[in-house]
C-alpha atoms as a PDB file:
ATOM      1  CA  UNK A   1     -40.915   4.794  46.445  1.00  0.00           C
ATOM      2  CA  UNK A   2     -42.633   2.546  43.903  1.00  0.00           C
ATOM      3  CA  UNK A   3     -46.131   1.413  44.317  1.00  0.00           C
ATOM      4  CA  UNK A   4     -46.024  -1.441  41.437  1.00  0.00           C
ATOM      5  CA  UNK A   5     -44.051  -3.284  39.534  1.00  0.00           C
ATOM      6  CA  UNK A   6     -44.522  -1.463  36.280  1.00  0.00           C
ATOM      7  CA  UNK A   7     -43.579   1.693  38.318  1.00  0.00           C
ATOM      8  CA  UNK A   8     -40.596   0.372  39.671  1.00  0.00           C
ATOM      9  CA  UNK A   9     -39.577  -0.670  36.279  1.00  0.00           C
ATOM     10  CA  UNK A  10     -40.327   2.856  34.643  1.00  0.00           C
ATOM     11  CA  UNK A  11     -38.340   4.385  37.174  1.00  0.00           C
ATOM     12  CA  UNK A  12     -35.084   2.245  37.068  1.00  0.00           C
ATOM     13  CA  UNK A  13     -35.365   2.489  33.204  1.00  0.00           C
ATOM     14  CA  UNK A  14     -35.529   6.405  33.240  1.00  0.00           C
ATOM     15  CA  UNK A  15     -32.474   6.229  35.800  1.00  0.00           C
ATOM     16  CA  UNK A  16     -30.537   3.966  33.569  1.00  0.00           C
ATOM     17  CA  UNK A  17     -31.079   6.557  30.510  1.00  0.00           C
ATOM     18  CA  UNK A  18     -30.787   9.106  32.234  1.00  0.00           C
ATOM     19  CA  UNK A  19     -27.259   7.877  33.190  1.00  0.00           C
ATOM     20  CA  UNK A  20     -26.131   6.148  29.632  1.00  0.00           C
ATOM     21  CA  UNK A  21     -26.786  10.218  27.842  1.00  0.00           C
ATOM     22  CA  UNK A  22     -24.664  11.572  30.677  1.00  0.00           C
ATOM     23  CA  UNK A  23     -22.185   9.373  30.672  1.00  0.00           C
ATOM     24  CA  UNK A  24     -21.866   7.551  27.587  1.00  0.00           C
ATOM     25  CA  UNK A  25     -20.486   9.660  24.901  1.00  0.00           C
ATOM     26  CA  UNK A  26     -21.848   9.446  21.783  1.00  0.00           C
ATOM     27  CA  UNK A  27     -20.136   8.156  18.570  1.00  0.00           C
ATOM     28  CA  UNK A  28     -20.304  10.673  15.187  1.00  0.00           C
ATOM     29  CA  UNK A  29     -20.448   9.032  12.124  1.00  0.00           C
ATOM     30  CA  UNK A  30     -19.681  10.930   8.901  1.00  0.00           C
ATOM     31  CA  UNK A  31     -21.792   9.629   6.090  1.00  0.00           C
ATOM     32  CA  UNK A  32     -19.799  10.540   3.314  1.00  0.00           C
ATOM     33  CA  UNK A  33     -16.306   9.355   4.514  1.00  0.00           C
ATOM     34  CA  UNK A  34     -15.594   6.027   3.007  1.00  0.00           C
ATOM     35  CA  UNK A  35     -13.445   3.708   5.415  1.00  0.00           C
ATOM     36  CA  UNK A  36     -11.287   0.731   3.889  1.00  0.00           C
ATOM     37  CA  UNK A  37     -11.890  -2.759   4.648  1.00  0.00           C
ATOM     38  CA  UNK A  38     -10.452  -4.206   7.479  1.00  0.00           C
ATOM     39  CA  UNK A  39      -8.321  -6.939   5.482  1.00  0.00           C
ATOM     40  CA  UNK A  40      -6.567  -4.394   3.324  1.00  0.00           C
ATOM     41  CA  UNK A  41      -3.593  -2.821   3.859  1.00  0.00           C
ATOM     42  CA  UNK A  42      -2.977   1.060   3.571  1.00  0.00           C
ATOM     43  CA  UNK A  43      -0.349   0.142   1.074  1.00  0.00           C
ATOM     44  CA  UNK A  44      -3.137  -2.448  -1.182  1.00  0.00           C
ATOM     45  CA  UNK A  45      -5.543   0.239  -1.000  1.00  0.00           C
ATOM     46  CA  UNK A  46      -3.348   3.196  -2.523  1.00  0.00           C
ATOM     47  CA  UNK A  47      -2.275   0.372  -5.375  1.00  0.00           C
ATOM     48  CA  UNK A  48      -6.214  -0.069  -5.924  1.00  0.00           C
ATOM     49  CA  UNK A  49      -6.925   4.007  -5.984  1.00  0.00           C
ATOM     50  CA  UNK A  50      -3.946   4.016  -8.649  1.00  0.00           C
ATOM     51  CA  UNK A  51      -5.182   1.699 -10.606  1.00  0.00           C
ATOM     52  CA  UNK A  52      -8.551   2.357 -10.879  1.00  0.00           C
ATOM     53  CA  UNK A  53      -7.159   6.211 -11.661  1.00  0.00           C
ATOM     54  CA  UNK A  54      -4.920   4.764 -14.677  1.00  0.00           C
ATOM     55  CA  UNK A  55      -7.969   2.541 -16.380  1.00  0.00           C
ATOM     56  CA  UNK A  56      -9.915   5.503 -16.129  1.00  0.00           C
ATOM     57  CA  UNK A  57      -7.127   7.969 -17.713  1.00  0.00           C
ATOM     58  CA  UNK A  58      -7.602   4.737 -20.730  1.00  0.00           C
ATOM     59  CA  UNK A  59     -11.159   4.526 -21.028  1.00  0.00           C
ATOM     60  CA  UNK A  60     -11.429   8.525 -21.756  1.00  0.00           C
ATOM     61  CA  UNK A  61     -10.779   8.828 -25.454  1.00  0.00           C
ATOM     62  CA  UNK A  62     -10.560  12.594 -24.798  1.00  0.00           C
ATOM     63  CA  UNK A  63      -7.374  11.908 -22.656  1.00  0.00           C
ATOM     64  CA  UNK A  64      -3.666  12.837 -24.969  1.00  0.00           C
ATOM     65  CA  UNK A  65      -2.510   9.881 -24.573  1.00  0.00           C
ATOM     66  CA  UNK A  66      -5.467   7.991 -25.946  1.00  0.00           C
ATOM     67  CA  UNK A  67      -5.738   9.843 -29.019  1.00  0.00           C
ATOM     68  CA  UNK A  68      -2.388   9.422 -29.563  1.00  0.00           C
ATOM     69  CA  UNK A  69      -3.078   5.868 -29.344  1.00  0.00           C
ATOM     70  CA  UNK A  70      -5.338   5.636 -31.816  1.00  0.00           C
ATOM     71  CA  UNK A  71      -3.572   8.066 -34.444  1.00  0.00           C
ATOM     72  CA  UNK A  72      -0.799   6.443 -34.736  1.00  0.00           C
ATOM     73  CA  UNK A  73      -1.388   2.863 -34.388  1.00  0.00           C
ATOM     74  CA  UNK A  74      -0.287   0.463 -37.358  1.00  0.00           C
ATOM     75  CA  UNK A  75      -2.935  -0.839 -39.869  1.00  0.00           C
ATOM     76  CA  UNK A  76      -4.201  -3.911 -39.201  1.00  0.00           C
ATOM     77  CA  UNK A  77      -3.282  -7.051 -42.269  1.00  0.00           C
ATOM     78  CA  UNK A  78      -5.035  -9.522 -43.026  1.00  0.00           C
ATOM     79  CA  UNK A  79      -3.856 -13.716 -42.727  1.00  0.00           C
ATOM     80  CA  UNK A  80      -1.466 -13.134 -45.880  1.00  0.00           C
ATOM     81  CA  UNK A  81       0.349  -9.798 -44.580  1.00  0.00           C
ATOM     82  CA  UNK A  82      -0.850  -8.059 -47.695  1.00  0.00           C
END
């Protein structure tokens, strides 16, 4: 059996290793899969992905819309209308 304590203790800790990577399944994490937070709703996030998809469709001056925009927006007057 075991002579010492420290022997004893190696022993019992090998045993309980042993056991926890036979037993114990092991979770798999994927790094690159991004998980919502645990306050917000399925519905809150897919409002948040929309949005962030529309201000980004209106920062791109590239985008039809955009140029649009800015072709056929009115002059700007001054205080008097002139």
């Amino acid at each position: 059996m075991c002579n010492d304590t420290i022997d004893c203790w190696q022993k019992f800790k090998d045993l309980i290793l042993n056991l926890e990577d036979e037993y114990i399944p092991m979770k798999k994490i994927r790094p690159n899969k991004r998980k919502k937070t645990v306050w917000m709703s399925y519905k809150a996030l897919k409002c948040v992905r929309k949005k962030r998809k529309v201000f980004a469709k209106y920062k791109d001056k590239d985008h039809p819309r955009a140029v649009a925009r800015i072709l056929f927006q009115p002059r700007q007057r001054g205080k008097l209308g002139v």
